[in-house]
Protein backbone atom coordinates (compact mmCIF):
# COMPACT_ATOMS: atom_id res chain seq x y z
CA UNK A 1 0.00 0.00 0.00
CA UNK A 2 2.94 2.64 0.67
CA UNK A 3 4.15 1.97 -2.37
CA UNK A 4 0.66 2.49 -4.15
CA UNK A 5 0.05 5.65 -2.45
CA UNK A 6 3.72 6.87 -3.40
CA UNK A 7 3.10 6.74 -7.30
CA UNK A 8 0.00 7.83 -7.03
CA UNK A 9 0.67 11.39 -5.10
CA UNK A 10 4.61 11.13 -4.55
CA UNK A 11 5.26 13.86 -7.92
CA UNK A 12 3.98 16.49 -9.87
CA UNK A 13 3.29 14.89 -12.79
CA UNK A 14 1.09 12.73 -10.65
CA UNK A 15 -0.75 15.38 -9.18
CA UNK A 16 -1.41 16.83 -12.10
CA UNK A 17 0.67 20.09 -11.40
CA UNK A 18 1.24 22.60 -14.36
CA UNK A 19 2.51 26.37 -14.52
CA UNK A 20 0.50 29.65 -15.08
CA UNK A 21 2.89 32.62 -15.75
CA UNK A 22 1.96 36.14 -14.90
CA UNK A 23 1.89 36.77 -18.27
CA UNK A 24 -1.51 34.68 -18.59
CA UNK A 25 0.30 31.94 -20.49
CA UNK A 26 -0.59 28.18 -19.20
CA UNK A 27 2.19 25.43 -19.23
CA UNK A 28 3.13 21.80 -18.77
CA UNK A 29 5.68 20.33 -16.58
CA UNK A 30 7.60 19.42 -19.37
CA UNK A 31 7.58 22.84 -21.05
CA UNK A 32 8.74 24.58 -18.34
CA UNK A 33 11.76 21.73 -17.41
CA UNK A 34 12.72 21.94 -21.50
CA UNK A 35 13.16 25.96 -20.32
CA UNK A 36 15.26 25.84 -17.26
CA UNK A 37 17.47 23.97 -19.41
CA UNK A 38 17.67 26.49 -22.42
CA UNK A 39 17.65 29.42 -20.45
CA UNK A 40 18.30 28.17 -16.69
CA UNK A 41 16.28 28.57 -13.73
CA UNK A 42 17.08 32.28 -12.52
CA UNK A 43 15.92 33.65 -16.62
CA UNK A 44 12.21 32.08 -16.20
CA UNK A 45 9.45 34.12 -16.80
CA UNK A 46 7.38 35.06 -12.86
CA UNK A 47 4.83 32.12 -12.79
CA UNK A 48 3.34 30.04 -10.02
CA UNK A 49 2.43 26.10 -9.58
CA UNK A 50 -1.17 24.46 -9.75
CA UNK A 51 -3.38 22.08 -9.18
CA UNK A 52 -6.10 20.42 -11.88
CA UNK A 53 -8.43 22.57 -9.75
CA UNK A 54 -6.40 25.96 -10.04
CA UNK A 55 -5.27 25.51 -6.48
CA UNK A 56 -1.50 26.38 -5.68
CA UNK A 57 0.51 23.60 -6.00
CA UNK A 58 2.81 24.82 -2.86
CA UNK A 59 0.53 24.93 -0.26
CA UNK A 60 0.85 21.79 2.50
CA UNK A 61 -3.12 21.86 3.00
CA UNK A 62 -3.86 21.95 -0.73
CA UNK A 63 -1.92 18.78 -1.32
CA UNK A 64 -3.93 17.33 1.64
CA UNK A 65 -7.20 18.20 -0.43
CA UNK A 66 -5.99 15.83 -3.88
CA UNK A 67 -5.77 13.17 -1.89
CA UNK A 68 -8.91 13.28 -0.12
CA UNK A 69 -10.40 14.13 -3.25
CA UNK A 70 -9.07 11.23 -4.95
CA UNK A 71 -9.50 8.36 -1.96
CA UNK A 72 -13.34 9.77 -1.26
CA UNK A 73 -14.59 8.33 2.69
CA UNK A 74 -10.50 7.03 3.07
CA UNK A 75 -8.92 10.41 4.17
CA UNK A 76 -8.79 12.59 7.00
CA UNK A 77 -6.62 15.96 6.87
CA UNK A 78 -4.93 16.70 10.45
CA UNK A 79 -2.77 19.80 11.08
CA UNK A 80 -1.18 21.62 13.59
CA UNK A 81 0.15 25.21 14.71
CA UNK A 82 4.12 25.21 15.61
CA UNK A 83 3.52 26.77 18.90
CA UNK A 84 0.78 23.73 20.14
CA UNK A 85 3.10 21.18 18.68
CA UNK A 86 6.70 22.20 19.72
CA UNK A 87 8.59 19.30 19.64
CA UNK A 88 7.76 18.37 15.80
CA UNK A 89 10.62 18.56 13.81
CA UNK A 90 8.49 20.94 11.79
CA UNK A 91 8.46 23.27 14.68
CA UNK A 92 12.07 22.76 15.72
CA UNK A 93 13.62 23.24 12.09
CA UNK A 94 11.38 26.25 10.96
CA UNK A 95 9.93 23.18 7.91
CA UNK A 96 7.25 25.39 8.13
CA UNK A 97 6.80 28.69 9.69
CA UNK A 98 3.54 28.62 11.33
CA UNK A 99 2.19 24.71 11.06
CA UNK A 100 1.74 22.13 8.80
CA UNK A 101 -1.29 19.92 7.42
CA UNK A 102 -1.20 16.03 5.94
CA UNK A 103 -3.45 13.60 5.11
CA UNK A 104 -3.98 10.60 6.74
CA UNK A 105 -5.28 7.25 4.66
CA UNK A 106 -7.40 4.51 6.00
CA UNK A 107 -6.54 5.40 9.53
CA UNK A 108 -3.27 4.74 8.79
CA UNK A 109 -0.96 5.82 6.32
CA UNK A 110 0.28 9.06 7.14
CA UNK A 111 0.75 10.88 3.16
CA UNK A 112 2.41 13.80 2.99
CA UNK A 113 3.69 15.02 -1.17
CA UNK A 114 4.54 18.72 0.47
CA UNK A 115 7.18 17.78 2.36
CA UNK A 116 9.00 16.29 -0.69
CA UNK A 117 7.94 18.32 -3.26
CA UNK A 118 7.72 21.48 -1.63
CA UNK A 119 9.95 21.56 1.34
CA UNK A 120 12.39 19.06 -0.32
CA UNK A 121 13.03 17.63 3.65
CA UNK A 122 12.20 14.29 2.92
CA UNK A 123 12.08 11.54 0.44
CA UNK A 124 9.74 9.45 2.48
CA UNK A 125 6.37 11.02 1.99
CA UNK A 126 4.11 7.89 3.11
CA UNK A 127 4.45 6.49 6.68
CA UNK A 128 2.67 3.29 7.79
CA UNK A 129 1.27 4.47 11.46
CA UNK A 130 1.46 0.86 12.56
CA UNK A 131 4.97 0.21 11.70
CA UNK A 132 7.36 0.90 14.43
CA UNK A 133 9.95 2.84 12.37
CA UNK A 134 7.63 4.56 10.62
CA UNK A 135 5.39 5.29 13.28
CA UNK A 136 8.98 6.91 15.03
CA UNK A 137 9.62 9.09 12.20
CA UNK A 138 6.18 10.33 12.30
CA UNK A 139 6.54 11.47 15.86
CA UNK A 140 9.74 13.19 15.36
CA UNK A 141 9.12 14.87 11.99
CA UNK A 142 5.20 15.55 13.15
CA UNK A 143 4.78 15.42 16.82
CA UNK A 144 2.86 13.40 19.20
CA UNK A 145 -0.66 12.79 17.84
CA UNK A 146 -2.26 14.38 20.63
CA UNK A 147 -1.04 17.89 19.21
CA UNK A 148 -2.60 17.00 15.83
CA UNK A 149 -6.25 18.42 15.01
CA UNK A 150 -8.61 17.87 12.51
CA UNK A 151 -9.30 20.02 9.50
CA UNK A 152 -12.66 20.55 9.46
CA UNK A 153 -12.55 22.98 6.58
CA UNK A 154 -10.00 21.29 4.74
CA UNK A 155 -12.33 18.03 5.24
CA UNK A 156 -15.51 19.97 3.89
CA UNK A 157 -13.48 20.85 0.76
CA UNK A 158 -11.52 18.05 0.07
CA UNK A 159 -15.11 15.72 0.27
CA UNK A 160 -16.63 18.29 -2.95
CA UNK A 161 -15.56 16.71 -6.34
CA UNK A 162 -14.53 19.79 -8.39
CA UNK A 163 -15.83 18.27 -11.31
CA UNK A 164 -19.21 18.18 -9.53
CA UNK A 165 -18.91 21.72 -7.60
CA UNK A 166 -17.61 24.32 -10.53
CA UNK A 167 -18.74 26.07 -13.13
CA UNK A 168 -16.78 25.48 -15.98
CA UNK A 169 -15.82 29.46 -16.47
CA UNK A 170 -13.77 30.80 -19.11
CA UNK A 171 -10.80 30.78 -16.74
CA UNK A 172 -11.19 26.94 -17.47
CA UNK A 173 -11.85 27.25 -21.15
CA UNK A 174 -8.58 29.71 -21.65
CA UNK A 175 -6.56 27.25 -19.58
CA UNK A 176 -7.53 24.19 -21.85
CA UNK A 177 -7.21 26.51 -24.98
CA UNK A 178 -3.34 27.54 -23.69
CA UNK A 179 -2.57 24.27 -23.48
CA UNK A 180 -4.00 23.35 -27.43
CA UNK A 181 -2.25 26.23 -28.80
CA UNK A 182 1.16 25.26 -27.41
CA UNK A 183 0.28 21.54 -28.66
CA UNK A 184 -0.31 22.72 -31.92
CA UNK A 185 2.77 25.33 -32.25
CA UNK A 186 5.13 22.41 -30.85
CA UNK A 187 4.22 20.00 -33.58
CA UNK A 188 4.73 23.21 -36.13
CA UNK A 189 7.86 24.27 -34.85
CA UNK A 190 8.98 20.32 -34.56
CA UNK A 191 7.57 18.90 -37.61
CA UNK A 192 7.04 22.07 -39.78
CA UNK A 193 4.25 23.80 -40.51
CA UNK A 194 4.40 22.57 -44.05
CA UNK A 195 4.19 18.88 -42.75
CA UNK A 196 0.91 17.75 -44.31
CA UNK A 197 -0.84 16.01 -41.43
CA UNK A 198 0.84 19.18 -39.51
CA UNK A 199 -0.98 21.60 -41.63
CA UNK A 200 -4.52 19.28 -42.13
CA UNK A 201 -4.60 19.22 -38.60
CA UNK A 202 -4.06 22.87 -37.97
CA UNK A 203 -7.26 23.61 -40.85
CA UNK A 204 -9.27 20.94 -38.43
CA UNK A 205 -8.04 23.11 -34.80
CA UNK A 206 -9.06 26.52 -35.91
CA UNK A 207 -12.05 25.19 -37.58
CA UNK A 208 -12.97 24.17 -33.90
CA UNK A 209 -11.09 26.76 -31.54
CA UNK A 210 -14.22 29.34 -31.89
CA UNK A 211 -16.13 26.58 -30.19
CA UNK A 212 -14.07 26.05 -27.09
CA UNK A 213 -13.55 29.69 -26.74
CA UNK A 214 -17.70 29.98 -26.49
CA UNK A 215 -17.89 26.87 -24.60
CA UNK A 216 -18.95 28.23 -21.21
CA UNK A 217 -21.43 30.74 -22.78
CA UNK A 218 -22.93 27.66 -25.15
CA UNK A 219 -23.26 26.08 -21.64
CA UNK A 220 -24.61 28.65 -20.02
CA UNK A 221 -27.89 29.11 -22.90
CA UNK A 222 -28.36 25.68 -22.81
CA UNK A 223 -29.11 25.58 -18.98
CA UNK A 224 -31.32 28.98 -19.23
CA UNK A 225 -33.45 26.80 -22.26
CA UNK A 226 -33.49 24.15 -19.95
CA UNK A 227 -34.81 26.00 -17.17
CA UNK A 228 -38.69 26.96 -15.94
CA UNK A 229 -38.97 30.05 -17.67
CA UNK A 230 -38.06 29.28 -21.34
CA UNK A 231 -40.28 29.38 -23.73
CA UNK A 232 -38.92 26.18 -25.81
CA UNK A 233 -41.51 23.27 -26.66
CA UNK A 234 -41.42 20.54 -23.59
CA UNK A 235 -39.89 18.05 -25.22
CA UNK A 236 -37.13 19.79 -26.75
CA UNK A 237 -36.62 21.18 -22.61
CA UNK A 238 -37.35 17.07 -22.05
CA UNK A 239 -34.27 16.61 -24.35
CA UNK A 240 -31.97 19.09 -22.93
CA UNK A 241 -32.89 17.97 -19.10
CA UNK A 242 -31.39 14.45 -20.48
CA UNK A 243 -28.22 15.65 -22.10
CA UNK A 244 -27.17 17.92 -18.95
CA UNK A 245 -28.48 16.00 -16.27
CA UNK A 246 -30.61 16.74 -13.31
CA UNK A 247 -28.25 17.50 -11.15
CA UNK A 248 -26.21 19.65 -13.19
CA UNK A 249 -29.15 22.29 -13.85
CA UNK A 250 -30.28 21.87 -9.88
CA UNK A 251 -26.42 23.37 -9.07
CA UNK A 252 -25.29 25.82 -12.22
CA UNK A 253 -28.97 27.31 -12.64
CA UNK A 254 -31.01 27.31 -9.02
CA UNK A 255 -33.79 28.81 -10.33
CA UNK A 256 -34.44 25.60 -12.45
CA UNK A 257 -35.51 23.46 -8.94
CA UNK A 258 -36.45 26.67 -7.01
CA UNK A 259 -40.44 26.07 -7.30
CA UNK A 260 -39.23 22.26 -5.57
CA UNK A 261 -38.20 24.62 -1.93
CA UNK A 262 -41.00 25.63 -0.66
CA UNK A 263 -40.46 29.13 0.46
CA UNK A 264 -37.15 29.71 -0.82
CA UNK A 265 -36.13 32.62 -2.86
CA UNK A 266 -35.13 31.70 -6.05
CA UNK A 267 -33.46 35.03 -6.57
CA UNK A 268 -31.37 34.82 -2.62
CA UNK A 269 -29.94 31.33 -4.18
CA UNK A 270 -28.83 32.85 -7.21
CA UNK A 271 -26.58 35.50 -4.77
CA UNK A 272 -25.17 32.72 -3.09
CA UNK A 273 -24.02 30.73 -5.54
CA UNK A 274 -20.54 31.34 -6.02
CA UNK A 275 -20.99 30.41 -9.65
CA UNK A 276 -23.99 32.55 -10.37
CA UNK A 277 -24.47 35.81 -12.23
CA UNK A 278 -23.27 38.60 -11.06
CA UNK A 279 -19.95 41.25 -10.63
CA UNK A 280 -16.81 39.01 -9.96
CA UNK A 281 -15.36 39.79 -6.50
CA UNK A 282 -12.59 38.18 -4.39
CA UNK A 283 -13.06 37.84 -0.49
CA UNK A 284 -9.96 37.74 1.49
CA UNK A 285 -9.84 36.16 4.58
CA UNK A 286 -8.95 33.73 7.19
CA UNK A 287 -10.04 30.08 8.45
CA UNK A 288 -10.65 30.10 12.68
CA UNK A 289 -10.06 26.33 12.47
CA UNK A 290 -6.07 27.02 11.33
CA UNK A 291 -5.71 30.76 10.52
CA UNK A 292 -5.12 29.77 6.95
CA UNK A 293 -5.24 32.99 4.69
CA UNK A 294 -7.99 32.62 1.93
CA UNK A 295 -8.96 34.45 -1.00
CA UNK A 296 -12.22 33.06 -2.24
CA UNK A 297 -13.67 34.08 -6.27
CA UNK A 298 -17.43 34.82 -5.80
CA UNK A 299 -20.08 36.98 -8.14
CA UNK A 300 -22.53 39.32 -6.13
CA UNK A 301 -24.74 42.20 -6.54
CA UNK A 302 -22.57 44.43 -4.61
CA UNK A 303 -18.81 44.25 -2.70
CA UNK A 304 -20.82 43.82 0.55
CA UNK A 305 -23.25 41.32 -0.79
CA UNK A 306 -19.88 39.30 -1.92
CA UNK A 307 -19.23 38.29 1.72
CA UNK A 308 -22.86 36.42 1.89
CA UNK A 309 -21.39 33.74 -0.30
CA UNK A 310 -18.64 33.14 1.67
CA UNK A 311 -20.57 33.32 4.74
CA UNK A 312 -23.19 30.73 3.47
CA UNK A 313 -20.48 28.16 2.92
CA UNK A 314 -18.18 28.65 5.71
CA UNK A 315 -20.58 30.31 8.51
CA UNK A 316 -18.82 30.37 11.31
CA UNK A 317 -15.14 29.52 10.53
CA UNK A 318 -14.35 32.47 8.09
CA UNK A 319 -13.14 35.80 9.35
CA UNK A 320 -13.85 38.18 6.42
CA UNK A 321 -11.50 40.99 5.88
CA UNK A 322 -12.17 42.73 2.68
CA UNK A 323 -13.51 42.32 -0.78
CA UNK A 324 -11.73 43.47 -3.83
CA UNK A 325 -13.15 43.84 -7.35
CA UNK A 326 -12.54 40.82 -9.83
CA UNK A 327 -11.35 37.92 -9.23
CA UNK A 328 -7.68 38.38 -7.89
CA UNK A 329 -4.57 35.51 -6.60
CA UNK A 330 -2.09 35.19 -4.82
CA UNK A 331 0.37 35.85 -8.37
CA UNK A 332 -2.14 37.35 -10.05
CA UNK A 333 -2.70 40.95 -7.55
CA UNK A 334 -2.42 39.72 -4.51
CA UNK A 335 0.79 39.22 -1.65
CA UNK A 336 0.33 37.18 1.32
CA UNK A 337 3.38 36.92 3.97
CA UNK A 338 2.64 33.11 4.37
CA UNK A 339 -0.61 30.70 4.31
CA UNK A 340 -1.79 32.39 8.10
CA UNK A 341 -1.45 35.68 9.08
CA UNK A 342 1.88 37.14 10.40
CA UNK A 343 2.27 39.11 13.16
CA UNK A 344 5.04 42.42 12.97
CA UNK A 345 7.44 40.75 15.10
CA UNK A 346 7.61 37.79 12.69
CA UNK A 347 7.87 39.90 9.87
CA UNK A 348 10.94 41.75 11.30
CA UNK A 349 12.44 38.83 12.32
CA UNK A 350 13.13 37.14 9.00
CA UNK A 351 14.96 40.02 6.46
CA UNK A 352 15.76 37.16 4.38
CA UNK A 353 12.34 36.79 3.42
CA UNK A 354 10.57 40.26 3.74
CA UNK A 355 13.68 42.32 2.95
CA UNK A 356 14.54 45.12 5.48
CA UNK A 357 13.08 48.57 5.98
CA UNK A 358 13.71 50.94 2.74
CA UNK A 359 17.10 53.93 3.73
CA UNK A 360 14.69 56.76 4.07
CA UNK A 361 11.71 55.19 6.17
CA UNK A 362 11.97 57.64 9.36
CA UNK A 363 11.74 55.55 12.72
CA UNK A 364 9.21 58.16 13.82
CA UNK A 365 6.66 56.76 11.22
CA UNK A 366 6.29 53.45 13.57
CA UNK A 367 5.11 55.87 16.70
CA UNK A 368 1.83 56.95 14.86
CA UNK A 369 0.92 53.16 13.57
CA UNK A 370 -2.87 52.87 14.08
CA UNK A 371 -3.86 50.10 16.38
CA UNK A 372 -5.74 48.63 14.31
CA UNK A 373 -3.23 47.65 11.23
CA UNK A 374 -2.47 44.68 10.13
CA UNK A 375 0.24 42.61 8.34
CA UNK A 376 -1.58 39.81 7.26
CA UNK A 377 -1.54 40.62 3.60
């Protein structure tokens, strides 16, 4: 079983990890390996790692989420804070600067991809709880059990499939269309454009391309003429019921099942949806449960009406901060000191990673700090 689990989540290419520059340009493991060996590592382009889901690929709880995702009803995610679990190596060795999260399989098998992947501070990334030297290493690298606590958030998330639980947006369709392109201008640049099942195939593509770019509006009509208030015959409605599926119309278009609710608003479930119409907004935040920093993509009516959304999925674990126009990333407009909040003292402690205070920054300007500031973005 270790060994199963260790092919199965113990890379990237496993995981399903590709590249999104800050440029907007989407790209494959082996794209980006074929460029740190043209142009070396330190002459890349700014980009950042991800997940199938458009999750980062470098956070510890995120990697915790694929696997429950992928064992459904096999996987609990535990974590810790450094200063409740002092004697994990994690703590001791700074591994990670305010606590760490893993999954745990079966009740058993401790899996952990971050710490190789990520942290590079161990090859071992599965560890068989009932097997003496395993169970050992688990102690010392992750602390007595006793100081571990369970995820509930994490949990929530990592039991949604995203297949089953997102819109397909076109975020999604210009992802899958990045990748195409480069397919198609690697086998030009390789083969030749003039290659004829090169150049039959590129006629074919852009014949084509104009339909994946509309794909999420095509899906989008075809739910609204499968819906209650279209005017289309019944059994053409019948038809299109059939080819989405129930439960597809129930989630992307509320409105659809609404008259099924008695007393529900159909318009209150259409503001919180996070995938229905609406002005794009991004909620920052953090999680009670583990302090993780969050920064959810919602549509709402208003910037105020954004933080409904998130309040109807998290309730009472999410501390909203702020809401910012359009959907914004950490990469992509956004700068968080680590996955929790950092306090001042942290931030001053470690120059390495938030530099040191700029020559003419006057040590008066600390003395009339408001109270109330914060450094957790």
């Amino acid at each position: 079983m270790k060994s199963i689990l260790d092919t199965r989540f113990g890379s990237d290419e496993a995981l399903g990890v590709y590249y999104y520059t800050d440029d907007g340009v989407t790209l494959t493991l082996a794209q980006v390996e074929r460029m740190i060996i043209e142009h070396g590592r330190d002459n890349l382009p700014g980009m950042q790692s991800l997940f199938p889901d458009d999750t980062s690929a470098i956070c510890c709880t995120n990697y915790a989420i694929q696997i429950a995702r992928a064992m459904p009803g096999r996987v609990h995610i535990f974590g810790f804070a450094n200063e409740n679990n002092p004697t994990s190596r994690v703590a001791r060795e700074g591994i990670h600067p305010d606590g760490h999260d893993f999954a745990v399989v079966d009740n058993r098998y401790l899996v952990d991809p971050w710490i190789r992947l990520v942290a590079a501070e161990s090859g071992q990334i599965v560890f068989d709880l009932e097997d003496p030297l395993d169970a050992t290493s688990v102690r010392d690298t992750y602390g007595p059990k006793e100081c571990w606590t369970l995820m509930k958030t994490a949990m929530k998330e990592g039991a949604e499939s995203n297949m089953h639980n997102q819109k397909f947006s076109t975020a999604d369709a210009d992802r899958l269309l990045g990748l195409s392109d480069q397919f198609m201008e690697d086998w030009e640049t390789h083969e030749g454009a003039s290659n004829p099942e090169c150049k039959e195939r590129r006629i074919e593509y852009d014949a084509i391309r104009d339909l994946f770019v509309n794909a999420p509006r095509m899906l989008d009509l075809l739910l609204r003429a499968a819906g209650p208030d279209s005017s289309l015959p019944r059994d053409l409605k019948n038809d299109l019921e059939g080819f989405l599926r129930e439960e597809e119309i129930a989630r992307l278009c509320p409105r659809a099942h609404s008259s099924e609710r008695p007393g529900c608003d159909p318009h209150e479930s259409e503001k919180l949806e996070s995938g229905s119409t609406g002005e794009p907004f991004t909620v920052i935040g953090f999680y009670q449960d583990n302090g993780h920093i969050f920064a959810h993509h919602v549509r709402a009516n208003d910037a105020l009406n954004a933080f409904v959304a998130v309040a109807a999925e998290y309730e009472g674990n999410a501390e909203m901060v702020c809401t910012l126009p359009g959907h914004v990333g950490e990469g992509t407009g956004l700068t968080f000191p680590g996955e929790a909040v950092v306090d001042g003292a942290t931030v001053l402690e470690q120059p390495e990673v938030f530099g040191t205070l700029p020559p003419d920054h006057a040590e008066e300007d600390h003395d009339d700090a408001p109270a109330s500031s914060s450094l957790r973005m």
